[in-house]
N, C-alpha and C. Protein backbone atom coordinates (compact mmCIF):
# COMPACT_ATOMS: atom_id res chain seq x y z
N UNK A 1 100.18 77.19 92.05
CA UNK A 1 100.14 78.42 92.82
C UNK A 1 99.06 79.32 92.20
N UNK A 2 98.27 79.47 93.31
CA UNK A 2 96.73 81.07 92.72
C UNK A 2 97.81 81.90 92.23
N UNK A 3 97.03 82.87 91.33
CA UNK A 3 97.56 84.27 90.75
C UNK A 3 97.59 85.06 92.11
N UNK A 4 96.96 85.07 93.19
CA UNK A 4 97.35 86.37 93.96
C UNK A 4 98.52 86.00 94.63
N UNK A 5 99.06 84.53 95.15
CA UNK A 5 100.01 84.30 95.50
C UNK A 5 101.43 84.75 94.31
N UNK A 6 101.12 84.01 93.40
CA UNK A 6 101.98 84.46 92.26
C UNK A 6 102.43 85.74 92.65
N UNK A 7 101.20 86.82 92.46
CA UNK A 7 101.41 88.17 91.98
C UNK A 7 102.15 88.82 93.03
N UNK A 8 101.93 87.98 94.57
CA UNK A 8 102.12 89.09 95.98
C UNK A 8 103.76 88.68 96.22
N UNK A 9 104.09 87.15 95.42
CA UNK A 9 105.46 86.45 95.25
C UNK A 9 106.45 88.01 94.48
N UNK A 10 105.61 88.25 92.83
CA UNK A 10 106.47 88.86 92.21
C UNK A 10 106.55 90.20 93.22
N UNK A 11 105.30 90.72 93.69
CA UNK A 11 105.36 92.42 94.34
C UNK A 11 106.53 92.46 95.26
N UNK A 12 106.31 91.21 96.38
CA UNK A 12 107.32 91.21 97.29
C UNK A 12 108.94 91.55 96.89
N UNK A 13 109.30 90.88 95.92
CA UNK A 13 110.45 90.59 95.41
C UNK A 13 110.78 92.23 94.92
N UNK A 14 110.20 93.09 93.97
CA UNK A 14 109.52 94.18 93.85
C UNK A 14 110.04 95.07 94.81
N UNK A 15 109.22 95.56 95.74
CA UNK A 15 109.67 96.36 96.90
C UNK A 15 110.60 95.59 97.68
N UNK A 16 111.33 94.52 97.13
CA UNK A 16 112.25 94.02 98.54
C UNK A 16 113.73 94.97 97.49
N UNK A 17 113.33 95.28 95.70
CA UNK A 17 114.16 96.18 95.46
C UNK A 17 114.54 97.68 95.03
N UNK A 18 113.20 98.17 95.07
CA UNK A 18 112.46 99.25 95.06
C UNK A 18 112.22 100.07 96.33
N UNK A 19 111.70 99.64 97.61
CA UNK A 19 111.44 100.01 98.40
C UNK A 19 109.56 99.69 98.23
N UNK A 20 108.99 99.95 99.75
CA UNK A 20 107.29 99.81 99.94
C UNK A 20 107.23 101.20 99.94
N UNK A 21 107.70 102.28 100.81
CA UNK A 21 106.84 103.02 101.09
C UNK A 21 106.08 103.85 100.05
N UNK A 22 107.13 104.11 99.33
CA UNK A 22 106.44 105.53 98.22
C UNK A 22 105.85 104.29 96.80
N UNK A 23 105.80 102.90 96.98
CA UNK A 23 105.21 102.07 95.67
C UNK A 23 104.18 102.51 95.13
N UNK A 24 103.86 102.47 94.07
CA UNK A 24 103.40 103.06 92.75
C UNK A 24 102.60 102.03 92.35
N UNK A 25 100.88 101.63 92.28
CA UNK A 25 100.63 100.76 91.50
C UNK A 25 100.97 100.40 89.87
N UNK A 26 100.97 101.34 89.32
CA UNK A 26 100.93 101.58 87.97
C UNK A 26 102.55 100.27 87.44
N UNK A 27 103.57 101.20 87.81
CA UNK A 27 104.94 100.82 88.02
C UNK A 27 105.02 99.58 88.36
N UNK A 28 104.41 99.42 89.37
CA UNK A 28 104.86 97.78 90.10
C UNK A 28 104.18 96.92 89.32
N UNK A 29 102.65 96.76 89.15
CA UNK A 29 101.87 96.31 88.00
C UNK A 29 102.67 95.57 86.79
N UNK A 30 103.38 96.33 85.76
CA UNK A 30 103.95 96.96 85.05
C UNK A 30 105.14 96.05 85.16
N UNK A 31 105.99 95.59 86.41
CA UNK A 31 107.33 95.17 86.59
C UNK A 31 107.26 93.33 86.81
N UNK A 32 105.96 93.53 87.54
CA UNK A 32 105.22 92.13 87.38
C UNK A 32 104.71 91.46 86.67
N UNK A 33 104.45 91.86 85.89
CA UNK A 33 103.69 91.35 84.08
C UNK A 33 102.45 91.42 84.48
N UNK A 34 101.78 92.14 85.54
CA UNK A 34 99.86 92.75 85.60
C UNK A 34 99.45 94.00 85.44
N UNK A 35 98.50 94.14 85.71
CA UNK A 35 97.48 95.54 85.61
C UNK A 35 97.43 95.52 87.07
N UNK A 36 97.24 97.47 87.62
CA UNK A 36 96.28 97.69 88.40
C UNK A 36 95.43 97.52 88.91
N UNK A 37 94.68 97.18 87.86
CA UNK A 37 92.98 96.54 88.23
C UNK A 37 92.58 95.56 88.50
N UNK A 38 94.11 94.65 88.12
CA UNK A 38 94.19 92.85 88.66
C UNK A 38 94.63 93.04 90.30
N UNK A 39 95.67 94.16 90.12
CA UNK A 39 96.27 94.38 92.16
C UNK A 39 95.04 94.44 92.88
N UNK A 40 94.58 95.61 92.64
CA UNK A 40 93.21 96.06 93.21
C UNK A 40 91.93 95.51 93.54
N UNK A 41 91.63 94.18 92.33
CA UNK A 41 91.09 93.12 92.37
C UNK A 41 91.49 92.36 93.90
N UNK A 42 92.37 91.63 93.64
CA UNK A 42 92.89 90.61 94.33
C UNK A 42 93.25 91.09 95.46
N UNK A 43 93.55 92.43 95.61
CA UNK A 43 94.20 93.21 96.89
C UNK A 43 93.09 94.05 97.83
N UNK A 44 92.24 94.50 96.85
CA UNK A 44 91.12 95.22 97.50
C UNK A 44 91.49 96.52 96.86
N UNK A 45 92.52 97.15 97.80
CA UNK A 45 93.34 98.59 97.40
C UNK A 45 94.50 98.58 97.80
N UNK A 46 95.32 99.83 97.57
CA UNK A 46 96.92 99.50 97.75
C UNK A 46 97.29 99.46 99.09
N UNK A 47 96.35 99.66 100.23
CA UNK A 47 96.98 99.66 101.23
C UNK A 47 96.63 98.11 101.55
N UNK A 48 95.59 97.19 101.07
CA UNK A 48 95.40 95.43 101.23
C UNK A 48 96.52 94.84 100.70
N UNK A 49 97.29 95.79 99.63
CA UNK A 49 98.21 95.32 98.82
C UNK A 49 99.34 95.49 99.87
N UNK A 50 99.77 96.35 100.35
CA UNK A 50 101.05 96.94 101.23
C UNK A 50 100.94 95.93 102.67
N UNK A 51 99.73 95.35 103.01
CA UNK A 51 99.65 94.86 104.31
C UNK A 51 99.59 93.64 103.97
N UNK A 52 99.35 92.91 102.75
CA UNK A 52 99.57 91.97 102.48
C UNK A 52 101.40 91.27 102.66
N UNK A 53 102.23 92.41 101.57
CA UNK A 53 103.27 92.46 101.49
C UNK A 53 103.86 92.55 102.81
N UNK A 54 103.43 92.91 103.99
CA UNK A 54 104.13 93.19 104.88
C UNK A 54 103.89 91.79 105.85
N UNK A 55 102.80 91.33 105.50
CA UNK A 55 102.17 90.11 106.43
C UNK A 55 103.05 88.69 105.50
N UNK A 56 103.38 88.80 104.36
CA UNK A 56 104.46 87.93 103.80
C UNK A 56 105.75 88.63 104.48
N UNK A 57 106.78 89.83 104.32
CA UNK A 57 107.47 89.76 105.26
C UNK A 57 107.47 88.94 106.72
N UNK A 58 106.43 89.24 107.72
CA UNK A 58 106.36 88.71 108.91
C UNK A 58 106.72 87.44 108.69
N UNK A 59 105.59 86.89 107.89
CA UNK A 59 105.87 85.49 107.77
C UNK A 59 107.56 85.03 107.36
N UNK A 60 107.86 85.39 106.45
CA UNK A 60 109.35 84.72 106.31
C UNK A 60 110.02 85.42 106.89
N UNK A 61 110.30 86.19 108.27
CA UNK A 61 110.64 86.70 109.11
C UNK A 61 110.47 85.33 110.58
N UNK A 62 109.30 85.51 110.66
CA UNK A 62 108.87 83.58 111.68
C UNK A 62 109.83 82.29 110.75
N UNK A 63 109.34 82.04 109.58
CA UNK A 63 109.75 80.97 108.93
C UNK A 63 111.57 81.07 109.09
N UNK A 64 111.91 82.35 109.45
CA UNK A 64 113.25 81.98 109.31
C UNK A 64 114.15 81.49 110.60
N UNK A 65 112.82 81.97 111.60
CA UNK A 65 113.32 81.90 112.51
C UNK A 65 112.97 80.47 113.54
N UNK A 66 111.86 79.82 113.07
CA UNK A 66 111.41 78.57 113.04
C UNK A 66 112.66 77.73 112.24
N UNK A 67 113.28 77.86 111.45
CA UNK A 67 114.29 76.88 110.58
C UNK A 67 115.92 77.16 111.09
N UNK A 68 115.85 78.14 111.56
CA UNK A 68 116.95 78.33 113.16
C UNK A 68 116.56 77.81 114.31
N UNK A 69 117.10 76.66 114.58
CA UNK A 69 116.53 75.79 115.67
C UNK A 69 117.83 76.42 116.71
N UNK A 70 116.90 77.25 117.91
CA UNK A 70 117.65 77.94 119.09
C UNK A 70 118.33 76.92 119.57
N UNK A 71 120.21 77.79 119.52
CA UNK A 71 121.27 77.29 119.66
C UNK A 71 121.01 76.90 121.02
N UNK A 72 122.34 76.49 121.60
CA UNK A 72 122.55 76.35 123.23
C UNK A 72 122.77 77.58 123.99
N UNK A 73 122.00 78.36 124.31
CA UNK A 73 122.08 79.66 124.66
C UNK A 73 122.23 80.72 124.06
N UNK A 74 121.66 81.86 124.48
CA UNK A 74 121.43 83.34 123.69
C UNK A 74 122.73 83.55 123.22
N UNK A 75 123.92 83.65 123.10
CA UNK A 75 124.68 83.56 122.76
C UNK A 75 124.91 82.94 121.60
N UNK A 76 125.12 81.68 121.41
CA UNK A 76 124.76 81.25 120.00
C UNK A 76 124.24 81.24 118.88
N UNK A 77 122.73 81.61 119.71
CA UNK A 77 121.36 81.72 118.61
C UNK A 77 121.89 83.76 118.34
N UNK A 78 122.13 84.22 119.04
CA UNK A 78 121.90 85.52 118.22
C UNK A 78 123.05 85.64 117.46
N UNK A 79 124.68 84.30 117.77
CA UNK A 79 125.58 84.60 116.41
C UNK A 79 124.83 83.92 115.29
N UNK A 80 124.09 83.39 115.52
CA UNK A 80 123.24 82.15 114.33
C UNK A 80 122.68 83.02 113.40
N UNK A 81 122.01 84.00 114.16
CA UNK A 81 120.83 85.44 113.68
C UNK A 81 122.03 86.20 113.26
N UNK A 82 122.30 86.69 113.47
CA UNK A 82 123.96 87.54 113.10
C UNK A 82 124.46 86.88 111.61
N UNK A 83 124.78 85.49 111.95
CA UNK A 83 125.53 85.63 110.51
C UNK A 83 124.46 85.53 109.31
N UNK A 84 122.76 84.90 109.23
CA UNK A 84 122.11 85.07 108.37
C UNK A 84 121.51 86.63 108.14
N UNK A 85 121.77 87.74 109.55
CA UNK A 85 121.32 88.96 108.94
C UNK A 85 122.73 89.50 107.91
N UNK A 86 123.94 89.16 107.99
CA UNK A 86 124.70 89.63 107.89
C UNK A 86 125.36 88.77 106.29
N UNK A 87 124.37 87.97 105.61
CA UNK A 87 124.38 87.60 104.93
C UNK A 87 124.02 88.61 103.43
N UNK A 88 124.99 88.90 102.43
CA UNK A 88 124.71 89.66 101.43
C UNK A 88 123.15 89.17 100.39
N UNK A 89 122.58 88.28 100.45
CA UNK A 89 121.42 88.10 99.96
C UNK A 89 120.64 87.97 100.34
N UNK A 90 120.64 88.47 101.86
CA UNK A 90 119.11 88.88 102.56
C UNK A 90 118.71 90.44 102.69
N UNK A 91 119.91 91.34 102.12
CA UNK A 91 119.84 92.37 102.15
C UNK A 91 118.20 93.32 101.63
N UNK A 92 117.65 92.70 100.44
CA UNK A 92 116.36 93.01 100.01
C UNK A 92 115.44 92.73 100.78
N UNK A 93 115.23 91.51 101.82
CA UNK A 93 114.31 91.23 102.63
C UNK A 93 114.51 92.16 104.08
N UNK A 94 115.57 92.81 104.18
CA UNK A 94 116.30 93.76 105.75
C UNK A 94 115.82 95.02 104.95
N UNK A 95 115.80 95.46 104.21
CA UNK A 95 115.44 96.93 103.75
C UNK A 95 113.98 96.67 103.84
N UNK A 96 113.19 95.99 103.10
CA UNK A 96 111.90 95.78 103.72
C UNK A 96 111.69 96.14 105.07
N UNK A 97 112.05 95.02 106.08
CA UNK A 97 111.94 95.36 107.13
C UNK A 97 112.24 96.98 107.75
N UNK A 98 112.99 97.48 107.05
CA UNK A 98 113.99 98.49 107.82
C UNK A 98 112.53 99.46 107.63
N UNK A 99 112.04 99.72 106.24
CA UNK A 99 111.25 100.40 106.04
C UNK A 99 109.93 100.28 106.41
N UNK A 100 109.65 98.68 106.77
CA UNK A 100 108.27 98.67 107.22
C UNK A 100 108.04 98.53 108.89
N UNK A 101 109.19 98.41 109.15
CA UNK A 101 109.27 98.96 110.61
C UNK A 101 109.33 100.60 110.71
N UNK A 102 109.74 101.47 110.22
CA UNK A 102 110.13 102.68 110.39
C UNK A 102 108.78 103.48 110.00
N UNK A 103 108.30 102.67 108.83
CA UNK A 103 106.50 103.59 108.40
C UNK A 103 105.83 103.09 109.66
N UNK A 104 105.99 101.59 110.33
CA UNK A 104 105.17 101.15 111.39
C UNK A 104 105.01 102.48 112.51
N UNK A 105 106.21 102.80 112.90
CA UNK A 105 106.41 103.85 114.17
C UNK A 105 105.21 105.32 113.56
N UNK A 106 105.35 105.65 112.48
CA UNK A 106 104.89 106.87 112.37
C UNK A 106 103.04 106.50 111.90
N UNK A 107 102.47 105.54 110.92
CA UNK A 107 101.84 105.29 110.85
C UNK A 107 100.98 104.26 111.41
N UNK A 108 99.89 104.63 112.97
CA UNK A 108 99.77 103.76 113.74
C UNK A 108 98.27 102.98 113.28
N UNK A 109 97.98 103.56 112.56
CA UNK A 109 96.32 103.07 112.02
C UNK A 109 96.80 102.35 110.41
N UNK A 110 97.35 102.80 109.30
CA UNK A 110 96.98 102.26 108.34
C UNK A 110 97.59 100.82 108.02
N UNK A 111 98.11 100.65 107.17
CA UNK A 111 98.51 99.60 106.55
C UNK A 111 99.67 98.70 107.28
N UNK A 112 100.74 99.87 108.02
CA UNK A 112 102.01 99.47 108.87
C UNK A 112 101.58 99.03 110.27
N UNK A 113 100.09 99.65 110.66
CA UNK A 113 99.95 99.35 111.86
C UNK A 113 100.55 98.35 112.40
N UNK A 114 100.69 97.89 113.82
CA UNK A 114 101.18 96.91 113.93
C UNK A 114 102.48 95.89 113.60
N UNK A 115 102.97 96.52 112.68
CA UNK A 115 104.42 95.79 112.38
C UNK A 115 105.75 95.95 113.14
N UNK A 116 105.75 96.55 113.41
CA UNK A 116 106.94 96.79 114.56
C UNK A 116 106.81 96.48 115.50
N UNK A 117 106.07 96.40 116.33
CA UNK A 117 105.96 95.66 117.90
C UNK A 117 106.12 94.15 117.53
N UNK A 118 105.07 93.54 116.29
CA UNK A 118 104.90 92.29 116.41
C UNK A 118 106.50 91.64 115.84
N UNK A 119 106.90 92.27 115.48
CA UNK A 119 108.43 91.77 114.87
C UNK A 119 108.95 91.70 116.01
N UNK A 120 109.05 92.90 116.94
CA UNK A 120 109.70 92.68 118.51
C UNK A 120 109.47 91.50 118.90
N UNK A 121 107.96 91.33 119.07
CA UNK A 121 107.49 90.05 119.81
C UNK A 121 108.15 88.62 119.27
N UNK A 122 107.91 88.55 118.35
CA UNK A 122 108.36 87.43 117.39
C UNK A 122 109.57 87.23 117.99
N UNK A 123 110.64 87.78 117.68
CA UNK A 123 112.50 87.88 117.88
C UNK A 123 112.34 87.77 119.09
N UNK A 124 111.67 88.27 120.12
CA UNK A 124 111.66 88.02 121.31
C UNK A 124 111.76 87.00 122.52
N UNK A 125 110.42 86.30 121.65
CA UNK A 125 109.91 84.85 121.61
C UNK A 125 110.71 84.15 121.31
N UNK A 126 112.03 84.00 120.15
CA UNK A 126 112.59 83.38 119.47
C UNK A 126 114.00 83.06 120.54
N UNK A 127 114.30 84.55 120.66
CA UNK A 127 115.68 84.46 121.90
C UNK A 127 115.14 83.63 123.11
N UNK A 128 114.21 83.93 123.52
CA UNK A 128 113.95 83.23 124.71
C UNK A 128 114.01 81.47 124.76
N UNK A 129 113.21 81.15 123.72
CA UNK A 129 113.65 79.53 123.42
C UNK A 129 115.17 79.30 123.40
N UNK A 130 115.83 80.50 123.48
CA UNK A 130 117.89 80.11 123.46
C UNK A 130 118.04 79.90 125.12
N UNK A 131 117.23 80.23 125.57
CA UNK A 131 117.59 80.56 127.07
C UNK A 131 117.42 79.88 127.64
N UNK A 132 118.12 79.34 128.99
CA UNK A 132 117.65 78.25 129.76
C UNK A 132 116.54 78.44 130.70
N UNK A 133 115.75 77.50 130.85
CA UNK A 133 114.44 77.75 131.48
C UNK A 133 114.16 78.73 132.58
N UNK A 134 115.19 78.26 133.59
CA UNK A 134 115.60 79.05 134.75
C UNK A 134 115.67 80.46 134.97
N UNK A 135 116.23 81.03 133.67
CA UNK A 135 116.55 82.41 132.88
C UNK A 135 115.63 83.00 131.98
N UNK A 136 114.99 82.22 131.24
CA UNK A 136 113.98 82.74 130.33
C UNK A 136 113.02 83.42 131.03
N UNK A 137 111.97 83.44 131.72
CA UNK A 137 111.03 83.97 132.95
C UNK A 137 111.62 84.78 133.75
N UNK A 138 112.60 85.35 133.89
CA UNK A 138 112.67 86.03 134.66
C UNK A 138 112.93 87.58 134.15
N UNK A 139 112.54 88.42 135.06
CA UNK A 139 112.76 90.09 134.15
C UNK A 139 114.41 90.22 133.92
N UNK A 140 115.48 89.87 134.90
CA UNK A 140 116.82 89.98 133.90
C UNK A 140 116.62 88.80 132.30
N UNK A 141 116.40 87.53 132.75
CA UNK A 141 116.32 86.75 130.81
C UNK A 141 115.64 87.56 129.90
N UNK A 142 114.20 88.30 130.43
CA UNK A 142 114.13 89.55 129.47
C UNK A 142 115.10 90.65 129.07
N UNK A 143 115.67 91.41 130.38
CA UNK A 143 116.47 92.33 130.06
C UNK A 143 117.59 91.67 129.15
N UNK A 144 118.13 90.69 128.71
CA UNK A 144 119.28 89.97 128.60
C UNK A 144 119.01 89.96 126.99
N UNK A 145 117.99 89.26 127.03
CA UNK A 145 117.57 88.81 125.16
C UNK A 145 117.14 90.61 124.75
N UNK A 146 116.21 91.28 125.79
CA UNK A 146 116.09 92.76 125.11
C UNK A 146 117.01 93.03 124.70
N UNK A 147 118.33 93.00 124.86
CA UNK A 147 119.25 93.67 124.86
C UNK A 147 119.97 93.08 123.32
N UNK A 148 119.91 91.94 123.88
CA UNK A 148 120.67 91.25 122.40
C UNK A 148 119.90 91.96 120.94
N UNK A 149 118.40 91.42 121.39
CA UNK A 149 117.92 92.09 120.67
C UNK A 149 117.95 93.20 119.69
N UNK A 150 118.24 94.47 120.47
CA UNK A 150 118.81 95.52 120.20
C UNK A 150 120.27 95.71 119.28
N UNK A 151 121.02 94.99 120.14
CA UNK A 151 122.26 95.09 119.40
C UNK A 151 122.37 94.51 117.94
N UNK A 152 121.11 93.54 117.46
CA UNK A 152 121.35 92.86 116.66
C UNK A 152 120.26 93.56 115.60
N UNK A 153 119.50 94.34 115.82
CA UNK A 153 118.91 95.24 114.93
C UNK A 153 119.57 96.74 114.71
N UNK A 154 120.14 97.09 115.57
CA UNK A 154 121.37 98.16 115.52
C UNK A 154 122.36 97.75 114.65
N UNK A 155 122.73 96.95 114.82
CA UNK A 155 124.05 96.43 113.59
C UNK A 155 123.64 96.11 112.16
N UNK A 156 122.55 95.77 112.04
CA UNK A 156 121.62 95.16 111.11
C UNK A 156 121.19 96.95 110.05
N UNK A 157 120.49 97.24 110.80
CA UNK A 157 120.43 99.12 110.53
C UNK A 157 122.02 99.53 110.19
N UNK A 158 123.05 99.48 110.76
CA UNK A 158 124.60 99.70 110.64
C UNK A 158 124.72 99.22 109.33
N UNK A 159 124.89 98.06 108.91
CA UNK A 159 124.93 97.13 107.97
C UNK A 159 124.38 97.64 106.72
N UNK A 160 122.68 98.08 106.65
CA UNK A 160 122.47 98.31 105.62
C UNK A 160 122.79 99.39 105.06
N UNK A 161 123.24 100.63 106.23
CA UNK A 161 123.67 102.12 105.84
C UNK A 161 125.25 101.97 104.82
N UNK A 162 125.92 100.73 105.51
CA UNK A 162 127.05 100.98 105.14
C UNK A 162 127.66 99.82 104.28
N UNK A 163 127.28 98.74 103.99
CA UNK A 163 127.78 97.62 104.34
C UNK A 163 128.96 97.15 104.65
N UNK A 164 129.63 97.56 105.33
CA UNK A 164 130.09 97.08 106.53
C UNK A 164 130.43 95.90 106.97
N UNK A 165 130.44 94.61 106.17
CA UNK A 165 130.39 93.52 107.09
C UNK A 165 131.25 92.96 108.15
N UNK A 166 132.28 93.57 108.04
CA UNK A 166 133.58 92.74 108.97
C UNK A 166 133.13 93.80 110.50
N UNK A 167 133.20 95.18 109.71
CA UNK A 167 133.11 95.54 110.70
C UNK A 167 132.46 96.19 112.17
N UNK A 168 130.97 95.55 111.46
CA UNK A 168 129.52 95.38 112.12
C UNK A 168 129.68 93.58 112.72
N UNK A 169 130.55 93.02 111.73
CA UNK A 169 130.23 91.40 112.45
C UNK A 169 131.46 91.54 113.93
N UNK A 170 132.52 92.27 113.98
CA UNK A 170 133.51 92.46 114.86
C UNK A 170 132.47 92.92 116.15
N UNK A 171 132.21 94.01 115.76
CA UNK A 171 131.38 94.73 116.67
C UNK A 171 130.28 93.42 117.59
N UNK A 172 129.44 92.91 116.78
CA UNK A 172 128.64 92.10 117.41
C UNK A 172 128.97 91.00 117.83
N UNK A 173 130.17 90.58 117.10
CA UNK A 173 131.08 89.40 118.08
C UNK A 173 131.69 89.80 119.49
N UNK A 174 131.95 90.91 119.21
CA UNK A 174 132.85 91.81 120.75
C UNK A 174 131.66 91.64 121.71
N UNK A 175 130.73 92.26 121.43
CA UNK A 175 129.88 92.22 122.62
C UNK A 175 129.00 91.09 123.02
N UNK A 176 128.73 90.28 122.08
CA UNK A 176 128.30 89.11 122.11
C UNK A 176 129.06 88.05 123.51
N UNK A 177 130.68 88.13 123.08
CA UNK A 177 131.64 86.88 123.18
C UNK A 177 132.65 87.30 124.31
């Protein structure tokens, strides 16, 4: 493994327990066993560094959802998605998200650009392969997976405020089932 992979391995891990937004080169550097001037190197600057980190999120965000082979209908696949969001050791990789979706909305040019829609898209894409052909294409199979959608990043947001699990997984079983 290159050192920038290495290094973007340790950062990730890093802000998946720290948080991205307010990260600190100095600090993070520092927690990773590097220098600044090695981030900055390899990163360009901290915002190559932050969009890096966020473009590894995406990715094992796809990868996870590529290794969830869509159940027999939306139904299934979003309890499938349900019980791995709702899993206590993905919690560092969901605060990521939580936060790099939430800088996405307010910051439309820098580093977040772009992260929030394309996560939509992604999950989007993903429900729809649950769907039967017939249903997938049509604007209700959209409205249908939008929706799941929703409920399953709402609970997910629920989840991390509180953790909650029985009674965020009740909730999304009720409306699910």
């Amino acid at each position: 493994m290159d050192r920038r992979t290495q290094l973007l391995d340790l950062a990730y891990a890093y802000v998946g327990e720290h948080g991205i937004a307010d990260v600190s080169l100095r600090p993070l550097a520092a927690a990773i066993g590097s220098s600044p001037r090695v981030l900055l190197f390899l990163f360009g600057t901290k915002d190559g560094l932050i969009r890096a980190l966020l473009a590894k999120a995406r990715a094992d965000e796809v990868e996870l959802l590529d290794r969830l082979s869509p159940a027999a209908g939306l139904t299934p696949a979003a309890l499938t998605i349900w019980d791995w969001l709702s899993d206590p050791s993905h919690r560092p990789v969901l605060r990521l998200w939580v936060e790099g979706y939430g800088r996405s909305l307010l910051d439309t040019t820098g580093p977040w650009a772009g992260f929030a829609s394309s996560t939509v898209t992604d999950w989007l894409e993903y429900l729809a392969r649950s769907q039967p052909v017939g249903e997938r294409d049509t604007p209700a199979g959209l409205t249908r997976r939008t929706a799941v959608l929703a409920l399953l990043r709402g609970a997910t947001i629920d989840l991390l405020a509180t953790g909650d699990v029985a009674r965020t997984t009740a909730a999304v079983r009720s409306v699910l089932t």
